[in-house]
Protein backbone atom coordinates (compact mmCIF):
# COMPACT_ATOMS: atom_id res chain seq x y z
CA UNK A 1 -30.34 -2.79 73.33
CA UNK A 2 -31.23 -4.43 76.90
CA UNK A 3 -34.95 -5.16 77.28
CA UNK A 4 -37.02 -2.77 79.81
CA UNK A 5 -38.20 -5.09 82.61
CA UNK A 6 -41.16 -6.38 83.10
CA UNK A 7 -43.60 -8.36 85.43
CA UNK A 8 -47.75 -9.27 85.26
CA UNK A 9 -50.63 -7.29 86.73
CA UNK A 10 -52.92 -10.21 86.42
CA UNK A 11 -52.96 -11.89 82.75
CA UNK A 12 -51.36 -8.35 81.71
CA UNK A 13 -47.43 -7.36 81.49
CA UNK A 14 -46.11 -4.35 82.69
CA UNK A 15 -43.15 -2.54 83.74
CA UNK A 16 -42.67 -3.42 87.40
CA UNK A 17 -43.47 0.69 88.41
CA UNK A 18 -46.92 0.07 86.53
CA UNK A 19 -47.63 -3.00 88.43
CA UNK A 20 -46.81 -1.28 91.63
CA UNK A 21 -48.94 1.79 90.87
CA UNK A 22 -51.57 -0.53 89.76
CA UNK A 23 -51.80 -2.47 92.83
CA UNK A 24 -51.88 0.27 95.04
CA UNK A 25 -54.83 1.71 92.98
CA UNK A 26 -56.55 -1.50 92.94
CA UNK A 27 -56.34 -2.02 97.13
CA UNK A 28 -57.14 1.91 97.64
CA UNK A 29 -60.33 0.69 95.64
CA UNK A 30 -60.82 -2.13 97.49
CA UNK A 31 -60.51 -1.56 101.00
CA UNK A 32 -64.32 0.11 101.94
CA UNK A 33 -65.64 -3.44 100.75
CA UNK A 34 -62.25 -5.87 101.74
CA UNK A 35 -64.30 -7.74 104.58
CA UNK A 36 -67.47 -8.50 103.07
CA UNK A 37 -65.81 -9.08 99.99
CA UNK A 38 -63.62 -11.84 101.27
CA UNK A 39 -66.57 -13.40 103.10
CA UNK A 40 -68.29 -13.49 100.04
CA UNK A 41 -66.22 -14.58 97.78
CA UNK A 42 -64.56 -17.39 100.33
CA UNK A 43 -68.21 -18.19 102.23
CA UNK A 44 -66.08 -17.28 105.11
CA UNK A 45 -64.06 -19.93 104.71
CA UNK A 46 -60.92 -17.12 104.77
CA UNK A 47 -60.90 -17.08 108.60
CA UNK A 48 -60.56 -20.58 108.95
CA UNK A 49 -57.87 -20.54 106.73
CA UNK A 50 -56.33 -17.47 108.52
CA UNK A 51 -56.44 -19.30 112.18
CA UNK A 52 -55.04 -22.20 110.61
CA UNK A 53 -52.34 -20.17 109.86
CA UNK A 54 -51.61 -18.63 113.01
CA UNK A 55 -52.13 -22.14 114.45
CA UNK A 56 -48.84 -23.61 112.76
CA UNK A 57 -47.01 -20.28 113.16
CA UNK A 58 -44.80 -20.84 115.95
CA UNK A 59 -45.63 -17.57 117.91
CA UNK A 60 -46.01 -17.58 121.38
CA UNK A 61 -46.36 -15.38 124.95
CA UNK A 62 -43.85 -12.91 124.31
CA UNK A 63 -43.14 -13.15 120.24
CA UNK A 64 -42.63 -10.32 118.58
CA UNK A 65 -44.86 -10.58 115.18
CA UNK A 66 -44.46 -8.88 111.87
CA UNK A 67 -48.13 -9.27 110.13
CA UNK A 68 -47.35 -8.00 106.45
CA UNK A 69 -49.96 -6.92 103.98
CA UNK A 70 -52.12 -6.38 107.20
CA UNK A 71 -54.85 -5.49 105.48
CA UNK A 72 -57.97 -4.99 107.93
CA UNK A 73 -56.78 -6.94 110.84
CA UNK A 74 -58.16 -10.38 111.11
CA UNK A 75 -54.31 -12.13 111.31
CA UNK A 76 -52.81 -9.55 113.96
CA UNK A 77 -55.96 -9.82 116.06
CA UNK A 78 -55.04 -13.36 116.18
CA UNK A 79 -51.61 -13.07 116.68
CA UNK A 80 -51.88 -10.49 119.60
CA UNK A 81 -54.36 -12.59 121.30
CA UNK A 82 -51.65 -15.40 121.11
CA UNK A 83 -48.59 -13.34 121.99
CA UNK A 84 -49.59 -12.22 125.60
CA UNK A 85 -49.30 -9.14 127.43
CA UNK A 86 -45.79 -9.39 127.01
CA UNK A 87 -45.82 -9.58 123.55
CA UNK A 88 -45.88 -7.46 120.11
CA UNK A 89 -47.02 -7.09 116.61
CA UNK A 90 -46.89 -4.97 114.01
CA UNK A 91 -49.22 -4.20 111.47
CA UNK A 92 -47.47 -3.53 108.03
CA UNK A 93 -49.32 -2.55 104.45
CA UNK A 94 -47.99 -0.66 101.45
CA UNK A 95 -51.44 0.41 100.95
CA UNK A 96 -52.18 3.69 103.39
CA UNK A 97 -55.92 2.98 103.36
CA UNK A 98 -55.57 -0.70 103.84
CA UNK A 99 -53.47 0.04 106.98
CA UNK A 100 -55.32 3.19 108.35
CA UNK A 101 -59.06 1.07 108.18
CA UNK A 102 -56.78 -1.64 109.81
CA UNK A 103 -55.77 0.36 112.56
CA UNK A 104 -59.04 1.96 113.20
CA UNK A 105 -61.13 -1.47 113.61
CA UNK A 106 -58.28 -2.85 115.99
CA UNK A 107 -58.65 0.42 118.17
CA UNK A 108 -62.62 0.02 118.18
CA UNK A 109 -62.12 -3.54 118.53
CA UNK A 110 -59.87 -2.68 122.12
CA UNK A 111 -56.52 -3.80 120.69
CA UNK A 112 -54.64 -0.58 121.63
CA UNK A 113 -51.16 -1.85 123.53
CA UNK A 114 -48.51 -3.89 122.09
CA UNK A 115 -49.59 -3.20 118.31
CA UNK A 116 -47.72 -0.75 116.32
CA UNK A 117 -48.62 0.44 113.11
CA UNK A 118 -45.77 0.78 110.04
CA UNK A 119 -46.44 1.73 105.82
CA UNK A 120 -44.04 -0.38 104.39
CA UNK A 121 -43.03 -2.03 101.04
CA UNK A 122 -42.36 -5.66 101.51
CA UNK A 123 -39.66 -5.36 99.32
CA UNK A 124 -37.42 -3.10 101.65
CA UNK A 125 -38.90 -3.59 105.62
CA UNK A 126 -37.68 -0.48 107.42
CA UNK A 127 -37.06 -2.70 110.60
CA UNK A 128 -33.54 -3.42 112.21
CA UNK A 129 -32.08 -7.33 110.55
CA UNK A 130 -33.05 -9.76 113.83
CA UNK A 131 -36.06 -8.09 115.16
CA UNK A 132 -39.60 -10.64 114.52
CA UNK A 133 -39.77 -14.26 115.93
CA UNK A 134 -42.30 -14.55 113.13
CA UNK A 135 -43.27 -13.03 109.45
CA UNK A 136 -46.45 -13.47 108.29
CA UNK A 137 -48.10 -12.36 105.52
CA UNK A 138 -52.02 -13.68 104.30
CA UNK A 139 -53.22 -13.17 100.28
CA UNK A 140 -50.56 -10.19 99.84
CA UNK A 141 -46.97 -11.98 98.23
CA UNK A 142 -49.12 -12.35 95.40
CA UNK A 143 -49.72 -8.69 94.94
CA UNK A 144 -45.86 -7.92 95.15
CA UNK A 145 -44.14 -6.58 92.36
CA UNK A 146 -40.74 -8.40 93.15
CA UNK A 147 -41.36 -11.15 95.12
CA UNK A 148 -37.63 -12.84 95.50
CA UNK A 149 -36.82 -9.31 97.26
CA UNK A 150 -39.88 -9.26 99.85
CA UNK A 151 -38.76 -13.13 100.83
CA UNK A 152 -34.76 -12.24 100.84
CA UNK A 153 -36.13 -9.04 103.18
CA UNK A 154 -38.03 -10.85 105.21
CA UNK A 155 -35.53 -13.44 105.86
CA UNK A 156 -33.28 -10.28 106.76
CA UNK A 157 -35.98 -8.65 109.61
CA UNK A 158 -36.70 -12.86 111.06
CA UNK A 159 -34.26 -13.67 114.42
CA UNK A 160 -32.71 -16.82 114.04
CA UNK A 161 -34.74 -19.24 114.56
CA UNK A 162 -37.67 -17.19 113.71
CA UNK A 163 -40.27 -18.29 110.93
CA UNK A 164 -41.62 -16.69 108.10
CA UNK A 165 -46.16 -17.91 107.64
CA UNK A 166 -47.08 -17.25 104.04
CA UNK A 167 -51.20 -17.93 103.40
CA UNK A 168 -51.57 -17.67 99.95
CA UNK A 169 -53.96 -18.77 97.15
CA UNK A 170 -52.11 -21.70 95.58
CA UNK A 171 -52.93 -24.43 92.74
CA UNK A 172 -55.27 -26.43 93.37
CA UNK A 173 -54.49 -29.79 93.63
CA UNK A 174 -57.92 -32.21 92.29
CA UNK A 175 -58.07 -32.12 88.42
CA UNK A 176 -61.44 -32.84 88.26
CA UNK A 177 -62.42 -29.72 90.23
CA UNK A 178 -60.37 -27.24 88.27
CA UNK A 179 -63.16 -26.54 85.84
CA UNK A 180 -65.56 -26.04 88.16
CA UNK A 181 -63.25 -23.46 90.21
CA UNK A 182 -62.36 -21.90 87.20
CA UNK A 183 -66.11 -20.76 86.33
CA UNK A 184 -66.54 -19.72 89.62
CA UNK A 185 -63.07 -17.23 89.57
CA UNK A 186 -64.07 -16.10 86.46
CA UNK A 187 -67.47 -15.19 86.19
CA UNK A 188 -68.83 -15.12 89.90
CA UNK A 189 -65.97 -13.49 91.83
CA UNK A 190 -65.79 -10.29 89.49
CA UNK A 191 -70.00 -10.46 89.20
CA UNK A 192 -69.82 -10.09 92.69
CA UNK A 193 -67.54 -7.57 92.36
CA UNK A 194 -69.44 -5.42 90.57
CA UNK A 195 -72.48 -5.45 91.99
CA UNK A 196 -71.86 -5.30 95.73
CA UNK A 197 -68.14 -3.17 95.26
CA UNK A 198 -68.67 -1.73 92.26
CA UNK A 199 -65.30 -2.67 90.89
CA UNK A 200 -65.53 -5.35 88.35
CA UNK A 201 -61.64 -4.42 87.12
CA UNK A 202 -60.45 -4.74 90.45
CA UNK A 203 -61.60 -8.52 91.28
CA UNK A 204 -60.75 -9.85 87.85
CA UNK A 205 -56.96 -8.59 88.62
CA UNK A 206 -57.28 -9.94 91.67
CA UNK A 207 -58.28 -13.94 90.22
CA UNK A 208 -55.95 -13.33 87.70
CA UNK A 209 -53.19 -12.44 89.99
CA UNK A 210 -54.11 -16.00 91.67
CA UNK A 211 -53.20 -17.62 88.30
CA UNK A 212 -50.13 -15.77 87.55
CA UNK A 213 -48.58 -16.55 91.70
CA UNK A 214 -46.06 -19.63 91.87
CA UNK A 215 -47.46 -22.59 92.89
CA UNK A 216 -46.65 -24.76 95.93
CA UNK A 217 -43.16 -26.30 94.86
CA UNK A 218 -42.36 -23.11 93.08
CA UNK A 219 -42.70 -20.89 95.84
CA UNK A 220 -40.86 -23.20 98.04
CA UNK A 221 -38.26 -23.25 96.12
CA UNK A 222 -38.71 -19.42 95.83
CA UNK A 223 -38.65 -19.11 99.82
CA UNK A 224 -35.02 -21.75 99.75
CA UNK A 225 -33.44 -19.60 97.63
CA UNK A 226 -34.40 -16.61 100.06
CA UNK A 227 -32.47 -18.59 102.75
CA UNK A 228 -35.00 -20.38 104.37
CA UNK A 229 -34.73 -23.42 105.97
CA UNK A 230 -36.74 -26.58 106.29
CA UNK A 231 -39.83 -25.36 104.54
CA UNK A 232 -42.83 -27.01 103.98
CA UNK A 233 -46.28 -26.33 103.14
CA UNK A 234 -49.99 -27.01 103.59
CA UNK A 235 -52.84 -27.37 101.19
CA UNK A 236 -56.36 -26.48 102.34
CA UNK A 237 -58.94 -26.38 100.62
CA UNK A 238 -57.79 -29.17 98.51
CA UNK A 239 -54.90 -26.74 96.96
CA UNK A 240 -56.58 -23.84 96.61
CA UNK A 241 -55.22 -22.26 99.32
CA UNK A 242 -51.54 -23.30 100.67
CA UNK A 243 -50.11 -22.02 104.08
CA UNK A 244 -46.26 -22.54 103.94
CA UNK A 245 -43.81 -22.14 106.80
CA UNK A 246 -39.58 -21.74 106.35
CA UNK A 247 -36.93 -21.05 109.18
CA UNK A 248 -34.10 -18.61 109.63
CA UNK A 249 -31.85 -21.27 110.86
């Protein structure tokens, strides 16, 4: 008898429809708090992280930018700054109320021409193969159910030459800090959850879901077998965060 498949949501295993449902549930939660919630947790330190990001992408005047897992905005602001007038991005999330809060601070914000707006599983992109000089995608691969097809996709919608940006929470790389990090994931982030979101359950997935995500060589290896080309990556944050970058060559 062949074995029902199976993935983790967090320290948990589930069928991969479960984890999908899950995560959906979990960001629908989420997404009335996602700003302050990062800043908390991070001490803002997430939008440095997130310009570094953009800062190694290769985009430029003109590039047309896919920003998966958009979440609220803070990466496509950046990139649509950096691409011009004569430039485009579009904003992607599975999650409808991730991407409709999204959309709605951009258009307060003033960022009304050259964005688009697209629900979309990273698994599948609904775009034409050869479309985005760039990929990126900030604290979401984690969150996908099968994350071999999101890379092998988004190697599929990247021109050649284009480049795929992954910011991701990563392993972090001084021993002697791991302990202390460790206490803080697990008892401040989901305190903090609960009493300014509400959601305890939802912030412990999400710090679990950091442990269970490949680390630095393992994704890059990961992102290689996707097709990607000479990819590397960055630790900030002394591991804790890695940014890593691959070609469509």
């Amino acid at each position: 008898m062949t074995e029902a498949p199976s993935t983790d949501f967090g320290f948990q295993t589930v069928t991969p429809e479960e984890k999908t449902r899950r995560v959906a549930a979990v960001f629908s939660s989420v997404a009335g708090n996602y700003d302050l919630m990062n800043d908390l947790m991070s001490v803002g330190m997430h939008r440095l992280w997130k310009r570094y990001a953009v800062h190694v992408s290769p985009v430029r005047p003109g590039s047309v930018v896919l920003d998966l897992a958009g979440g609220t905005g803070d990466l496509a602001v950046l990139y649509r700054q950096r691409v011009g007038a004569t430039g485009r991005v579009v904003v992607s999330d599975i999650n409808s109320n991730m991407l409709r809060r999204g959309r709605d601070r951009l258009v307060d914000a003033g960022f009304v021409s050259g964005m688009d707006y697209v629900q979309a599983n990273a698994e599948c992109l609904p775009f034409t193969d050869h479309t985005f000089d760039c990929i990126s995608i900030a604290f979401g691969l984690r969150n996908v159910t099968d994350k071999a097809m999101a890379l092998s996709s988004m190697h599929a919608k990247l021109k050649y030459g284009g480049a795929v940006v992954i910011l991701e929470f990563s392993k972090l790389a001084l021993p002697l800090l791991r302990k202390l990090y460790d206490k803080y994931s697990f008892e401040v982030i989901p305190a903090i959850g609960k009493w300014v979101a509400k959601d305890l359950e939802s912030y412990q997935y999400l710090v679990e879901s950091i442990r269970k995500h490949p680390d630095q060589e393992a994704l890059k290896i990961m992102m290689q077998d996707a097709g990607f080309s000479q990819v590397s990556y960055y630790n900030l944050a002394g591991g804790i965060v890695a940014i890593h970058k691959g070609y469509k060559i």
